[in-house]
Protein backbone atom coordinates (compact mmCIF):
# COMPACT_ATOMS: atom_id res chain seq x y z
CA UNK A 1 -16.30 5.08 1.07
CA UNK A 2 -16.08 8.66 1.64
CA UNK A 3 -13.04 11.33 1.36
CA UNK A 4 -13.19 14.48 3.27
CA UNK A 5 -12.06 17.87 1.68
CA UNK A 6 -7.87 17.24 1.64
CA UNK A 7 -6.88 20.64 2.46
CA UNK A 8 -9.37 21.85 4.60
CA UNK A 9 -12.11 20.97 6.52
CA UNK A 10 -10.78 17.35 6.93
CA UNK A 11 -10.98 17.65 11.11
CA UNK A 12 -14.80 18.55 11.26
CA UNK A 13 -15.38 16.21 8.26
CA UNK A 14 -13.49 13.00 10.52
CA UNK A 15 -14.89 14.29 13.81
CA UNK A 16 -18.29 13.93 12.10
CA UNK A 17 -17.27 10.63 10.71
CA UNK A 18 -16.15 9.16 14.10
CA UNK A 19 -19.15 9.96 16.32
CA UNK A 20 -21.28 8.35 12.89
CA UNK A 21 -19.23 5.52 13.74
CA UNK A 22 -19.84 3.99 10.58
CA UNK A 23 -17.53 4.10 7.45
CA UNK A 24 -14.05 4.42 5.49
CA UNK A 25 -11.98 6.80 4.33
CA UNK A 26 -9.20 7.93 2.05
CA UNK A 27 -7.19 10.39 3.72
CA UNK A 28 -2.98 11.09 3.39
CA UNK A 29 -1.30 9.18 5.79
CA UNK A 30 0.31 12.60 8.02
CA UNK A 31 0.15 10.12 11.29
CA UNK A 32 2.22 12.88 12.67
CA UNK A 33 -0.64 15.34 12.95
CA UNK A 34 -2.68 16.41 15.39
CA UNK A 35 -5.97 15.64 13.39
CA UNK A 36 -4.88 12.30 12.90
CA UNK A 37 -3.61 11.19 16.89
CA UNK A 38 -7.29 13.12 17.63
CA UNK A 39 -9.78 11.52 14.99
CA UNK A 40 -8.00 8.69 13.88
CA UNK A 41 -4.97 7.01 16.62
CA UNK A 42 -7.70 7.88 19.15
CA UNK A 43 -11.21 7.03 17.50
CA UNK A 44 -10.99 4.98 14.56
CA UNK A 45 -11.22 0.94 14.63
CA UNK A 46 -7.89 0.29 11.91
CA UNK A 47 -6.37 2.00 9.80
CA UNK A 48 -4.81 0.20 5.76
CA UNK A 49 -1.76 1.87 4.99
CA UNK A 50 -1.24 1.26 1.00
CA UNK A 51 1.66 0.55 -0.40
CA UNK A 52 2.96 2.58 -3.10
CA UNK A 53 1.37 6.14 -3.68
CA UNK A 54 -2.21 6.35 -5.25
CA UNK A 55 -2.45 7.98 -9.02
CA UNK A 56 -5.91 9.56 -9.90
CA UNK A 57 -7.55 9.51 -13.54
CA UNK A 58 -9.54 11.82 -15.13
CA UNK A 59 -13.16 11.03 -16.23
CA UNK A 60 -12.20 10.11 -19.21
CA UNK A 61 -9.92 7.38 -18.36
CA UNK A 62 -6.05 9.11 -18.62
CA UNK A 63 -3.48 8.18 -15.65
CA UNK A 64 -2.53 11.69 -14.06
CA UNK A 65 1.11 12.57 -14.98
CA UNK A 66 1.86 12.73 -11.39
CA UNK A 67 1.31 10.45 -7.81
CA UNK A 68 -0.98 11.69 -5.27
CA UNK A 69 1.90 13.47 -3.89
CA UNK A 70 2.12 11.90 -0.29
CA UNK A 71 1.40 8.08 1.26
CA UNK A 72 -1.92 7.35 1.73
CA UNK A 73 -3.95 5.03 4.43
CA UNK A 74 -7.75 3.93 4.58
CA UNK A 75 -9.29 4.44 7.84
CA UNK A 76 -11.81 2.37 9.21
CA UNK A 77 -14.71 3.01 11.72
CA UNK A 78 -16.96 -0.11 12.73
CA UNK A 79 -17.12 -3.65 12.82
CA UNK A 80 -18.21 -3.97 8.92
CA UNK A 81 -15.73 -1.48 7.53
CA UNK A 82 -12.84 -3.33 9.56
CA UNK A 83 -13.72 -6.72 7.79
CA UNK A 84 -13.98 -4.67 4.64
CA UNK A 85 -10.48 -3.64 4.60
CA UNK A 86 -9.10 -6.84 6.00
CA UNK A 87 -11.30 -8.53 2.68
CA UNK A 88 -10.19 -5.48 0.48
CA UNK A 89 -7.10 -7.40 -1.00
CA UNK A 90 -5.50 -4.50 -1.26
CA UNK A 91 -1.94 -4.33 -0.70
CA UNK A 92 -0.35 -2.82 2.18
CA UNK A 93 -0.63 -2.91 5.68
CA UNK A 94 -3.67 -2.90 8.31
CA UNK A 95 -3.16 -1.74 11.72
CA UNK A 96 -6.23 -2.61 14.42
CA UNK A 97 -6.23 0.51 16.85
CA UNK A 98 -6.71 -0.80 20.65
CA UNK A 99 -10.05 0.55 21.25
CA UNK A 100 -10.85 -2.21 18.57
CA UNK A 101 -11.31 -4.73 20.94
CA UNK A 102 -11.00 -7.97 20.98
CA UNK A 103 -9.22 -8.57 18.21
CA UNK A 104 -7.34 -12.40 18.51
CA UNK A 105 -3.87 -10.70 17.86
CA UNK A 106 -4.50 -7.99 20.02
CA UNK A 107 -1.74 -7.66 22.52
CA UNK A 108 -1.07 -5.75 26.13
CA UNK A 109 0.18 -2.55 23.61
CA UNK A 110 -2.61 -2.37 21.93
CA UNK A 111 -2.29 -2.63 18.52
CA UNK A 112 -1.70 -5.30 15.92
CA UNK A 113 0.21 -5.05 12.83
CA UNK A 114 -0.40 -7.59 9.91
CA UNK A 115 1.97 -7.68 7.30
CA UNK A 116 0.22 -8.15 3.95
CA UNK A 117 -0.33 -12.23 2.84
CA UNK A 118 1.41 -12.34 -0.91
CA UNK A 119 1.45 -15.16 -3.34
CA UNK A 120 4.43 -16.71 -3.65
């Protein structure tokens, strides 16, 4: 996995990462913007919106005070990384794009959205 520079450079960085073809990412989930309708909406294969928001730790093991300070999703490109995510166990929710075809669930919009499996 792979994280692009968070405040700049993260449009070359994903424009890079989508012709590759071949990885995932960490990025903030900002599905409003227009780097992610142009590198991700339009390019990637599914995206894993997490639940919660991420904390980081410092080398030496310590929980940050404070959240990553926004929702975060992990972004997909490829076959292998889209089985990764969907093995991941995370929790949250993993939306295949429609370019990620065929996908059994895909429908005539698209784009399939599976809710996370929890233990009862």
């Amino acid at each position: 996995m792979v994280q692009p520079a968070l405040r700049t450079g993260s449009t070359k960085w994903l424009e890079k990462l989508a012709a590759h073809g071949n990885g995932v990412t960490l990025i903030f989930a900002r599905t409003e913007t227009e780097m992610f309708f142009s590198q991700i909406w339009e390019k990637a294969d599914a995206v894993l919106f997490l639940r919660g928001r991420l904390f980081f730790y410092t080398v030496e093991g310590k929980r940050a005070v404070h959240n990553s300070g926004a929702p975060s999703c992990l972004v997909a490109y490829g076959e292998n990384n889209v089985q990764a995510l969907e093995n991941s166990g995370l929790d949250g929710v993993i939306v295949y794009l429609k370019h990620h075809l065929p996908h059994p669930l895909t429908t005539g919009s698209g784009c399939v959205i599976l809710p996370p499996v929890r233990d009862e």
